[in-house]
C-alpha atoms as a PDB file:
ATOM      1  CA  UNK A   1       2.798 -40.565  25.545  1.00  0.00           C
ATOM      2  CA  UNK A   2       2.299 -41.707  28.944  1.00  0.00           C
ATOM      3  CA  UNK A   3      -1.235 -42.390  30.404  1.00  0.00           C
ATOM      4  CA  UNK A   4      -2.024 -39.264  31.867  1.00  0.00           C
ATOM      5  CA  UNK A   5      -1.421 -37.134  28.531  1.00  0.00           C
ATOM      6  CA  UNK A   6      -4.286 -39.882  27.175  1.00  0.00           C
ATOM      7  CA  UNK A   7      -6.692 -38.905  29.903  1.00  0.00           C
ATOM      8  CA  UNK A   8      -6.054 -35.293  29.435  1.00  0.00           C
ATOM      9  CA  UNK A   9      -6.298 -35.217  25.716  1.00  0.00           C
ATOM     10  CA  UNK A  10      -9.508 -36.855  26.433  1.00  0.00           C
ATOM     11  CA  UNK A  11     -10.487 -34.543  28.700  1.00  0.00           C
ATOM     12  CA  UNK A  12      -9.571 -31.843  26.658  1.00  0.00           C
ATOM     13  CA  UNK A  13     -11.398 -33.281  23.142  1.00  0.00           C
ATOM     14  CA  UNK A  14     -14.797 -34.040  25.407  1.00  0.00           C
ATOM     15  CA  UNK A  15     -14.668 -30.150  26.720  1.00  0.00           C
ATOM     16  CA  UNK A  16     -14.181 -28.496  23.717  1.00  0.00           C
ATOM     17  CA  UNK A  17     -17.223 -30.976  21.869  1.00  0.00           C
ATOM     18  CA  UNK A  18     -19.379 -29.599  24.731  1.00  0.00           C
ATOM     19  CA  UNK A  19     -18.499 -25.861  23.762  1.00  0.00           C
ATOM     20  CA  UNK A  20     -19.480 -26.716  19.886  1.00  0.00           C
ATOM     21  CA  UNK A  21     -22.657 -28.263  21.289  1.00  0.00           C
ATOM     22  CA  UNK A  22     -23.694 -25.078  22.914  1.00  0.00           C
ATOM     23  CA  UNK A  23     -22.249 -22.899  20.243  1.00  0.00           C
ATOM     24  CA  UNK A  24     -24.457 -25.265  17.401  1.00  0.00           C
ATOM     25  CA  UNK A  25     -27.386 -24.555  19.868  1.00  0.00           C
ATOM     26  CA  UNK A  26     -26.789 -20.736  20.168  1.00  0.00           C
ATOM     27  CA  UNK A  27     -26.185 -20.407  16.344  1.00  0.00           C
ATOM     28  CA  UNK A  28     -29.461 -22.541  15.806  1.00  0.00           C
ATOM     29  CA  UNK A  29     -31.417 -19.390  17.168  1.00  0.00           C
ATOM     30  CA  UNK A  30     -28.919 -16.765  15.781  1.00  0.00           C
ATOM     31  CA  UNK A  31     -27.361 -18.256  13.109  1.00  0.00           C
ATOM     32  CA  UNK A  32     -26.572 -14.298  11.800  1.00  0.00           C
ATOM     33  CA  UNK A  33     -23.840 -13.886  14.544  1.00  0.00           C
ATOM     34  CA  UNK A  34     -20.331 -13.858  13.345  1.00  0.00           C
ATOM     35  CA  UNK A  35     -18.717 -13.748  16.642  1.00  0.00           C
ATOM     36  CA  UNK A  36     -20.207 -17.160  17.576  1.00  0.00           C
ATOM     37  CA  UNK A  37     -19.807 -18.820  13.970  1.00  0.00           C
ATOM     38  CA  UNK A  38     -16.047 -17.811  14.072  1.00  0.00           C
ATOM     39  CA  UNK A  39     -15.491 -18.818  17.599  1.00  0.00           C
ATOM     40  CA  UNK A  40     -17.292 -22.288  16.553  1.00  0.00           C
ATOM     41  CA  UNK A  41     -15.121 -22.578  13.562  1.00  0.00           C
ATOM     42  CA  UNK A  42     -12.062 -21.570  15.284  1.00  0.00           C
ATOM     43  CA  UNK A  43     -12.881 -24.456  18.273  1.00  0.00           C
ATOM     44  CA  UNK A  44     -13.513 -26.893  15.514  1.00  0.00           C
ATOM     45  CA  UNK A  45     -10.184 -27.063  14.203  1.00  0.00           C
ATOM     46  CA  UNK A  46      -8.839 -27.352  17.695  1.00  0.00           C
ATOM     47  CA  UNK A  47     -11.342 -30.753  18.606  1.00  0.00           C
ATOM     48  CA  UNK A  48     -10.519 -32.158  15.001  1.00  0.00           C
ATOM     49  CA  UNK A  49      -6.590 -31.649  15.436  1.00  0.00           C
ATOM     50  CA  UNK A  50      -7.030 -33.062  19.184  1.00  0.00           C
ATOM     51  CA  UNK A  51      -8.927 -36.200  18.075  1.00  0.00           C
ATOM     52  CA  UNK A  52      -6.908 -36.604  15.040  1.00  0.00           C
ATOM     53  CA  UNK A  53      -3.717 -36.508  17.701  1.00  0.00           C
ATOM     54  CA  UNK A  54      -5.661 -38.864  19.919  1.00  0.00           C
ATOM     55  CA  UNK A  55      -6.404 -41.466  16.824  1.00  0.00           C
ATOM     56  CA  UNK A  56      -2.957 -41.314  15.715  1.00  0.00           C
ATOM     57  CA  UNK A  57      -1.100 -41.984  18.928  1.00  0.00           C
ATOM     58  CA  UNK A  58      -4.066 -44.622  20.697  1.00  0.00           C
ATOM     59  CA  UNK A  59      -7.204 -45.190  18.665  1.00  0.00           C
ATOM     60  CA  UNK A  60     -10.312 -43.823  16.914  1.00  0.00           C
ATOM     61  CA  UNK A  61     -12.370 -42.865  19.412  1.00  0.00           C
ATOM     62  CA  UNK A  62     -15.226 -42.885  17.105  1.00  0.00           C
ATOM     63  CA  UNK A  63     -16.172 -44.601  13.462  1.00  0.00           C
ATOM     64  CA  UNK A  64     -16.397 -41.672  12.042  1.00  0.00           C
ATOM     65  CA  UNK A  65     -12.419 -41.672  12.640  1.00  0.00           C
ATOM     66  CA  UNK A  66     -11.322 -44.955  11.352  1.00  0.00           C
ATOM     67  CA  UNK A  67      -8.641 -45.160   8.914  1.00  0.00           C
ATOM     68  CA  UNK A  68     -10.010 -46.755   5.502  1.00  0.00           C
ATOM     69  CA  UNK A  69      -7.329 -49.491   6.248  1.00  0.00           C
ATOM     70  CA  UNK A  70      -8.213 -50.457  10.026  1.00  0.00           C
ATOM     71  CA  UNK A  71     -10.055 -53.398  11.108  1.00  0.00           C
ATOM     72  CA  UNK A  72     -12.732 -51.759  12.357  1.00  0.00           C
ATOM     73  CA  UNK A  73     -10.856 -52.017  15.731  1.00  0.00           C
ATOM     74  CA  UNK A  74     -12.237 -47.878  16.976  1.00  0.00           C
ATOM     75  CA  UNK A  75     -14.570 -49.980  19.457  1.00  0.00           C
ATOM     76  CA  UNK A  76     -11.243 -52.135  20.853  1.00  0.00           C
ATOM     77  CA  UNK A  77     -10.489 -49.167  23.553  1.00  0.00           C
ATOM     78  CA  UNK A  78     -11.746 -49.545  26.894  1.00  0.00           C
ATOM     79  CA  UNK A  79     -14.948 -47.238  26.948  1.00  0.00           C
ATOM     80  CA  UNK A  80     -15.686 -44.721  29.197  1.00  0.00           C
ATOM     81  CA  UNK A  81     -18.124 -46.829  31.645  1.00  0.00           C
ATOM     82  CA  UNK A  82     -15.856 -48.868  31.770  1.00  0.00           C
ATOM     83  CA  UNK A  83     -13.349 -46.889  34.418  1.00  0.00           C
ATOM     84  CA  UNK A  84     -10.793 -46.475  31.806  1.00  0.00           C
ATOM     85  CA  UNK A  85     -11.135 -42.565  31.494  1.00  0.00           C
ATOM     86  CA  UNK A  86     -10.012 -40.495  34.578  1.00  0.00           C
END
């Protein structure tokens, strides 16, 4: 995958982890509405595919995501501050 399908996936896996945010905060107050727990659920499982894509083909981009086998090598990618991300 070239470099620019990195930054979008990214891209993509930090939008959709702001949409859960505001969905968890919505469902905090209305935690009865269906809508927004299916629509949360349903944009779950497109994050956790995207940053399980992301891990496979570069690196876990948290530690929640490393593989029982790594070297605890999630924190090896440049990080965001540090002008890597686009």
């Amino acid at each position: 995958m070239a470099d620019t399908d990195k930054y979008q996936l990214f891209h993509f896996i930090i939008a959709t982890s702001f949409v859960l945010d505001d969905l968890r905060l919505f469902l905090d107050t209305h935690p009865t509405e269906m809508v927004a727990l299916e629509y949360f659920q349903s944009v779950q499982t497109v994050r956790n595919e995207a940053v399980q894509k992301y891990t496979n083909y570069y690196a876990p981009i948290c530690s929640y995501n490393v593989a029982p086998s790594d070297d605890w090598s999630w924190g090896n990618e440049p990080w965001p501050w540090e002008g890597e991300c686009k």
